[in-house]
C-alpha atoms as a PDB file:
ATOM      1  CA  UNK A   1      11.852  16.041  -6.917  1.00  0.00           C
ATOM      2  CA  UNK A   2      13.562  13.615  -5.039  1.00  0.00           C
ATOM      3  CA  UNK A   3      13.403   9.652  -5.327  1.00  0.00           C
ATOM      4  CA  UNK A   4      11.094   9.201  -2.613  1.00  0.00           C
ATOM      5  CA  UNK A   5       8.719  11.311  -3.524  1.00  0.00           C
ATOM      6  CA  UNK A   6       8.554   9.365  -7.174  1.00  0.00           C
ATOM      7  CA  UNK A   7       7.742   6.330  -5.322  1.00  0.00           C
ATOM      8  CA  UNK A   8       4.935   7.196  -3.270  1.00  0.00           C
ATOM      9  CA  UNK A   9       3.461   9.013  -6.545  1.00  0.00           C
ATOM     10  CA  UNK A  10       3.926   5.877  -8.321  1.00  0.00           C
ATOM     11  CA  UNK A  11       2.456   3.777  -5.473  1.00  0.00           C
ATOM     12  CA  UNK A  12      -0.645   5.504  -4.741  1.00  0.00           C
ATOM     13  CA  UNK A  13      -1.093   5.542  -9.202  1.00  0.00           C
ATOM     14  CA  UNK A  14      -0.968   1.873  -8.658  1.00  0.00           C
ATOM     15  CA  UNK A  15      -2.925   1.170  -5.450  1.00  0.00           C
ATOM     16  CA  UNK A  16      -5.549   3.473  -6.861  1.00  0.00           C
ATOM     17  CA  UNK A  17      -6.143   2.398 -10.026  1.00  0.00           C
ATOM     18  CA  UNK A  18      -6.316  -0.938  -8.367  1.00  0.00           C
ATOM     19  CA  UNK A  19      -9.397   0.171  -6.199  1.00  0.00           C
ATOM     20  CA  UNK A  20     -11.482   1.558  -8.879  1.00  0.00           C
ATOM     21  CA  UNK A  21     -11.360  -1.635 -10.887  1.00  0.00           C
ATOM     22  CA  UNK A  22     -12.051  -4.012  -7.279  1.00  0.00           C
ATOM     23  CA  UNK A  23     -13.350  -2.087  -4.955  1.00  0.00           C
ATOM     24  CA  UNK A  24     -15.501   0.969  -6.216  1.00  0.00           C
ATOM     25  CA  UNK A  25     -19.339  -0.215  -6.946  1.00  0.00           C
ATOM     26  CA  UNK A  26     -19.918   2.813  -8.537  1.00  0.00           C
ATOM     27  CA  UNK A  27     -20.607   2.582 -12.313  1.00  0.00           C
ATOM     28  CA  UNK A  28     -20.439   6.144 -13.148  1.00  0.00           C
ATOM     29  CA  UNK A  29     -16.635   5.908 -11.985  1.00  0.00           C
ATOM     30  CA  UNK A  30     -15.821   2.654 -13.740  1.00  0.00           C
ATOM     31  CA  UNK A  31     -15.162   4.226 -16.682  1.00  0.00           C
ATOM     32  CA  UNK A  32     -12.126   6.350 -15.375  1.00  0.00           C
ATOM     33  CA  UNK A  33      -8.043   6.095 -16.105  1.00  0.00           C
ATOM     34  CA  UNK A  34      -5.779   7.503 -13.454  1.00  0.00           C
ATOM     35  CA  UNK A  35      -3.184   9.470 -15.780  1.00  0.00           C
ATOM     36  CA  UNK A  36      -1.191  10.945 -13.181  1.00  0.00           C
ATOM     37  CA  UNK A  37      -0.468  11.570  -9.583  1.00  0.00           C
ATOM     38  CA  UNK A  38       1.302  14.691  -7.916  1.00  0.00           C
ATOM     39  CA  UNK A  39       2.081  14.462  -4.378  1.00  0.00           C
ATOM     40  CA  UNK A  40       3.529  17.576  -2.868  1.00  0.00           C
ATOM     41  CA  UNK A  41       6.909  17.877  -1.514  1.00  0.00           C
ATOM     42  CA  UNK A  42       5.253  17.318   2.333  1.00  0.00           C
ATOM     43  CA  UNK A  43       3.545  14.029   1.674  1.00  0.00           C
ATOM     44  CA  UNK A  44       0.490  15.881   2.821  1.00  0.00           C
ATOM     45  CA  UNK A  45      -1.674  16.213  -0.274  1.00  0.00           C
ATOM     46  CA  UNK A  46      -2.089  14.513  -3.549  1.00  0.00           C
ATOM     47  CA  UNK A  47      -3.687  15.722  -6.969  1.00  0.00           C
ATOM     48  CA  UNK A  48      -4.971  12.491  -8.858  1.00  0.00           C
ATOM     49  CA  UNK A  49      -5.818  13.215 -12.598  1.00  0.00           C
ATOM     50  CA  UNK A  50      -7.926  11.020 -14.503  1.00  0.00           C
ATOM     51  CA  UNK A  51      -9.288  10.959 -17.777  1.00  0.00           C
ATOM     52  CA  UNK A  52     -12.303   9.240 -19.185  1.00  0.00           C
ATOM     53  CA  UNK A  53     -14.696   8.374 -22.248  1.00  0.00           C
ATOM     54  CA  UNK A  54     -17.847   9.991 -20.941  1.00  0.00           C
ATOM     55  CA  UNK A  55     -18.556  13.545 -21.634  1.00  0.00           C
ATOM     56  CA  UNK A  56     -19.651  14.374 -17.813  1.00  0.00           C
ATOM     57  CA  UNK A  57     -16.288  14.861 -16.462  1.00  0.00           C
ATOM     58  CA  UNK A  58     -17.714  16.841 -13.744  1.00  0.00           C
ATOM     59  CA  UNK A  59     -20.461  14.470 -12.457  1.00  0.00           C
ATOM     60  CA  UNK A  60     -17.288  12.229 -12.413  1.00  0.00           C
ATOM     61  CA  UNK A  61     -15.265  14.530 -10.696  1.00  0.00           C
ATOM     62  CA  UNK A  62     -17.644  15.105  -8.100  1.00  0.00           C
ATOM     63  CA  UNK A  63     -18.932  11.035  -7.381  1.00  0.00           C
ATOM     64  CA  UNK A  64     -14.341  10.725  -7.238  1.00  0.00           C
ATOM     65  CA  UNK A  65     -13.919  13.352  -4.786  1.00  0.00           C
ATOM     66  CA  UNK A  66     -17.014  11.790  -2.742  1.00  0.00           C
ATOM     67  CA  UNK A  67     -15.461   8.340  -3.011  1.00  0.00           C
ATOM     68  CA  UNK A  68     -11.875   9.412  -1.693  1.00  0.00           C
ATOM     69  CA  UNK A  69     -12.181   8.785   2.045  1.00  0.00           C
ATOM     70  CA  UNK A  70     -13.207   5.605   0.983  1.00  0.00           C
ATOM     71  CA  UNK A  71     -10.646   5.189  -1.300  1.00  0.00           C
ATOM     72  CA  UNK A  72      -8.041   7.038   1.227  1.00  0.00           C
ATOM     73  CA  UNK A  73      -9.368   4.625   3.842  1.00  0.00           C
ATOM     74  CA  UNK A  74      -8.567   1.114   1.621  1.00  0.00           C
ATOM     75  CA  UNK A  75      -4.985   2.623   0.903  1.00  0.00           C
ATOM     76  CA  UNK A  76      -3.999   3.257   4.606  1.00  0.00           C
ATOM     77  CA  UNK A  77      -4.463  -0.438   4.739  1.00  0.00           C
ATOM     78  CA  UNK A  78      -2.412  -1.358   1.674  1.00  0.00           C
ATOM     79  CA  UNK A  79       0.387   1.578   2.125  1.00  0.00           C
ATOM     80  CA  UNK A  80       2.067   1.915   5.098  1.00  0.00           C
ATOM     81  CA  UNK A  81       3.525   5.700   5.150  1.00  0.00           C
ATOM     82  CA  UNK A  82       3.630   7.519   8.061  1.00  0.00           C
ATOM     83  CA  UNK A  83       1.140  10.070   6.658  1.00  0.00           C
ATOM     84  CA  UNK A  84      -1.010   9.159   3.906  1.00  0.00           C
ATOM     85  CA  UNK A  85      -1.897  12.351   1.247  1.00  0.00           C
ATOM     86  CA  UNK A  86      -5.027  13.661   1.421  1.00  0.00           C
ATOM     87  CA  UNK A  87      -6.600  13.106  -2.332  1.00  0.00           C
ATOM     88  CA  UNK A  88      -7.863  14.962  -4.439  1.00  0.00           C
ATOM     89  CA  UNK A  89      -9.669  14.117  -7.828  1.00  0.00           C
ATOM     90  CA  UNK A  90      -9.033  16.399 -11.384  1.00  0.00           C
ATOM     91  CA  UNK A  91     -10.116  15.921 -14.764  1.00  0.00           C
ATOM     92  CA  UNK A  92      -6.844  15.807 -16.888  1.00  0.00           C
ATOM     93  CA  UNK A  93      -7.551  17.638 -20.068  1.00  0.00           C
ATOM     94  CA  UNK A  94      -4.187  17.354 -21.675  1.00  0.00           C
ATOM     95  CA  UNK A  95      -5.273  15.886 -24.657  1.00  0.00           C
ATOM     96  CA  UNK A  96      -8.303  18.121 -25.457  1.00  0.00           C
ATOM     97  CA  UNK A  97      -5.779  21.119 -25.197  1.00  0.00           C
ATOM     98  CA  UNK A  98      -3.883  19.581 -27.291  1.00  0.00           C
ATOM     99  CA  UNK A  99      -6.237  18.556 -30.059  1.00  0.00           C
ATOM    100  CA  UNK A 100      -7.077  22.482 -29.268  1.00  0.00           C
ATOM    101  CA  UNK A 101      -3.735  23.093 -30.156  1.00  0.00           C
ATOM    102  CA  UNK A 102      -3.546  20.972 -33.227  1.00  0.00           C
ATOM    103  CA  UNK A 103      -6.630  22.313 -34.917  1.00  0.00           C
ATOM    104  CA  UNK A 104      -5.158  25.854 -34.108  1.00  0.00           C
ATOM    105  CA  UNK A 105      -2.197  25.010 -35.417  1.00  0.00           C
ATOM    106  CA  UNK A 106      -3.935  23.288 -38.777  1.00  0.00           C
ATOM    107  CA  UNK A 107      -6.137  26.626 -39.313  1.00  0.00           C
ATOM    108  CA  UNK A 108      -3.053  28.545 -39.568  1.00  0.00           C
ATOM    109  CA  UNK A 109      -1.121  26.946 -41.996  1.00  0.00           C
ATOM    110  CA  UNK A 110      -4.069  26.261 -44.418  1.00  0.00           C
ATOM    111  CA  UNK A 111      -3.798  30.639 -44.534  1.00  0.00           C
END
């Protein structure tokens, strides 16, 4: 990946994360940690993962993905790229694969 493409993933982390603490009323999506940001090599479209402490990732997933013009909206203002991503909202489950993994892993070696 190249530098510039680095940057505008770290940017839009930070101008995100940014909104959803100031700008997003929405309590259901208060709860929510950006964990990463993917951008593709076009500048065209951008994965955001989050993770969070509730148990209805989806219901989160779906109120994010409703929220993003908004949020796409408030970071044309704030970012000035020739073409802002289009966004897209995922549930990151990295760590519940992992613990997954680890209890997999656990269960084995007790045999």
């Amino acid at each position: 990946m190249t530098n510039r493409l680095f940057k505008v993933q770290d940017l839009l982390h930070k101008e995100i994360a940014l909104l959803l603490i100031k700008d997003i009323q929405n309590p259901i999506i208060k709860s929510v940690t950006i964990s990463e940001v993917k951008v593709s090599k076009d500048l065209r479209y951008s994965e955001i993962y989050f993770t969070s402490l509730s148990k209805d990732n989806e219901k989160i997933s779906i109120e994010l993905n409703k929220a993003s013009g908004f949020i796409r909206k408030q970071l044309s203002k704030s970012i000035h790229l020739k073409r802002l991503p289009s966004i897209r909202f995922t549930y990151d489950d990295t760590a519940e694969r992992s613990e997954r993994i680890e209890n997999i892993l656990k269960s084995d070696s007790e045999i």
